[in-house]
C-alpha atoms as a PDB file:
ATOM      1  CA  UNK A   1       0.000   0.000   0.000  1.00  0.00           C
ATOM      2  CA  UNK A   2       2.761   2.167   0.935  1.00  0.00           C
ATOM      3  CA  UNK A   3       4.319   1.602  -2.718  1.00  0.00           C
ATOM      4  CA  UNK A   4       1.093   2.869  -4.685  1.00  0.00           C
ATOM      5  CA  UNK A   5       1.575   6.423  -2.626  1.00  0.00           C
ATOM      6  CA  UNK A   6       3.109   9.105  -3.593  1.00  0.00           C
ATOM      7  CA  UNK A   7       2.385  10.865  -0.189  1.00  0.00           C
ATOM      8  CA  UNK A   8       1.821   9.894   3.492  1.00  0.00           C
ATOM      9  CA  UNK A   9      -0.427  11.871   6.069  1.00  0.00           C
ATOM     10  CA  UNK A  10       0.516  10.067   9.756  1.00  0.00           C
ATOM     11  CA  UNK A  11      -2.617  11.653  11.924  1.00  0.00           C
ATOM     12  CA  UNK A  12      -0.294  10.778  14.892  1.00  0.00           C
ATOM     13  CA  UNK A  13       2.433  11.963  17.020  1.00  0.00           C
ATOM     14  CA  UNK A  14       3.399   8.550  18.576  1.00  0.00           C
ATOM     15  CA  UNK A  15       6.563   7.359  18.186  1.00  0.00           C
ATOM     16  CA  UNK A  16       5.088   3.566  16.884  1.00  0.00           C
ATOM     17  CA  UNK A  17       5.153   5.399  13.351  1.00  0.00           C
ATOM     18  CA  UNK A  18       8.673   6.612  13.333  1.00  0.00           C
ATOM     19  CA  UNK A  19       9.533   2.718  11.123  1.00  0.00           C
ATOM     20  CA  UNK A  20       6.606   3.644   8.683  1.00  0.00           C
ATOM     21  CA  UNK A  21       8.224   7.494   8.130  1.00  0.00           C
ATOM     22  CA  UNK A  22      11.684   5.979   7.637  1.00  0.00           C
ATOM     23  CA  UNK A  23      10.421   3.522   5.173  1.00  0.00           C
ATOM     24  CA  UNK A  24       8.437   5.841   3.212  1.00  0.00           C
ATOM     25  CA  UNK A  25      11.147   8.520   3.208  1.00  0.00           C
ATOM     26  CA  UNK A  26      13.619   5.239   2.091  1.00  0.00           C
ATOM     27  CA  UNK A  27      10.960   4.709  -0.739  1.00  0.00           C
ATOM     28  CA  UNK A  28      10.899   8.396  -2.201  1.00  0.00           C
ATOM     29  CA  UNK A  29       7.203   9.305  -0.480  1.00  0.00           C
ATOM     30  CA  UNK A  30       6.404  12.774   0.390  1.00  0.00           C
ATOM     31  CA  UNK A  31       5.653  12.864   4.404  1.00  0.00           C
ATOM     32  CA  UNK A  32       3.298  14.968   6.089  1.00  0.00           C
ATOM     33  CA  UNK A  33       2.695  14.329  10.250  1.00  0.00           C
ATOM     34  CA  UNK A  34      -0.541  16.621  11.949  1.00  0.00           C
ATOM     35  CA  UNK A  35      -0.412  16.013  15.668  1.00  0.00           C
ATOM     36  CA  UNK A  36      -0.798  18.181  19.010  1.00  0.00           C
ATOM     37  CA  UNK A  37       2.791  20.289  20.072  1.00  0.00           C
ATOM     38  CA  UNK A  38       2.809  18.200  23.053  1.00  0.00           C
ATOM     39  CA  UNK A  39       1.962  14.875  21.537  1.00  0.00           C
ATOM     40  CA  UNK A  40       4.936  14.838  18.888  1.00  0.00           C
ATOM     41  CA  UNK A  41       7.324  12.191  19.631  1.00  0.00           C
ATOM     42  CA  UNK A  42      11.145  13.118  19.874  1.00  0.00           C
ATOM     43  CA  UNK A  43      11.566  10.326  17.420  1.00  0.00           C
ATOM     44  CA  UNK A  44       8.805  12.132  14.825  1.00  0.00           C
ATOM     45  CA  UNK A  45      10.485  15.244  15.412  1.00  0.00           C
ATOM     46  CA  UNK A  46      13.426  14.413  13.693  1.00  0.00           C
ATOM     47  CA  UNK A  47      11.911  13.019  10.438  1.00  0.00           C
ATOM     48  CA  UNK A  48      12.420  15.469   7.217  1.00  0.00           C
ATOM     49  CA  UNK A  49       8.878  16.270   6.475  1.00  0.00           C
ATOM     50  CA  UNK A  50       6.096  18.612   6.959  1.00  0.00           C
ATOM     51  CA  UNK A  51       4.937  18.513  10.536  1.00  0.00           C
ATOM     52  CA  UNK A  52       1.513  20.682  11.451  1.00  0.00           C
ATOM     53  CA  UNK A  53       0.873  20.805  15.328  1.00  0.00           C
ATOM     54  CA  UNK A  54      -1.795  22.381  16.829  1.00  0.00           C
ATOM     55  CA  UNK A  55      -2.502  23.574  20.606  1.00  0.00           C
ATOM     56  CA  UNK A  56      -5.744  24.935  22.083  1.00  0.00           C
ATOM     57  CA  UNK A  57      -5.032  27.533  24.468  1.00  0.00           C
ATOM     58  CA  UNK A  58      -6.994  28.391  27.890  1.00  0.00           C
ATOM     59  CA  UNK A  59      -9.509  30.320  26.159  1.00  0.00           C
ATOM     60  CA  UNK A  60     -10.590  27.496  23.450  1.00  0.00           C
ATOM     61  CA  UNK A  61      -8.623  29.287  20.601  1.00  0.00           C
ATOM     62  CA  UNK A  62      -7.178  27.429  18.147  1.00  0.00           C
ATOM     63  CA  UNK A  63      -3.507  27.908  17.091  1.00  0.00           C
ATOM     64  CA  UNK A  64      -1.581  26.131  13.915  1.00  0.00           C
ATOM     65  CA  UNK A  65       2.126  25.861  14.013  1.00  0.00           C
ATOM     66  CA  UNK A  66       3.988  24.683  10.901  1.00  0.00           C
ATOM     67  CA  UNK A  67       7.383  23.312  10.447  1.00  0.00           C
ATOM     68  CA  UNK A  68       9.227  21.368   7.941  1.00  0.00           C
ATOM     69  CA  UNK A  69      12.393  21.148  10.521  1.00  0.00           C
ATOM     70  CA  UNK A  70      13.912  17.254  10.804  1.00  0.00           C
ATOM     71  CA  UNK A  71      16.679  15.254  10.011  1.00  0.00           C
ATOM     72  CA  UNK A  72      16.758  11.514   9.012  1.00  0.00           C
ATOM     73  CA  UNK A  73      16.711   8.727  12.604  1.00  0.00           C
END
């Protein structure tokens, strides 16, 4: 399945996906992870892709942070 992609969206900040990224990246696939500030892994952190966090702050405002910072684990 992860051959037919060209793309990968992990909906997840665990650290349980950090074998998937490194395969896809190994393969050629575009990588994009969405998951909380708080709830990205070390691990995910460090993966060369486009990472979207978001955070709710104490007044139920939403706020989008965007980075495509990461290196290769």
């Amino acid at each position: 399945l992860i051959e037919n992609s060209a793309h990968i969206v992990i909906a997840s900040g665990d650290h349980y996906f950090l074998n998937l990224c490194n395969k896809a990246l190994r393969l050629g696939k575009s990588i994009e992870i969405i998951s909380t500030q708080h709830g990205l892994s070390n691990q995910l952190k460090k993966i060369p892709c486009q990472k979207t966090t978001f955070e709710i702050n104490h007044a139920k405002n939403v706020f989008k942070w965007t980075s495509k910072i990461g290196e290769l684990v």
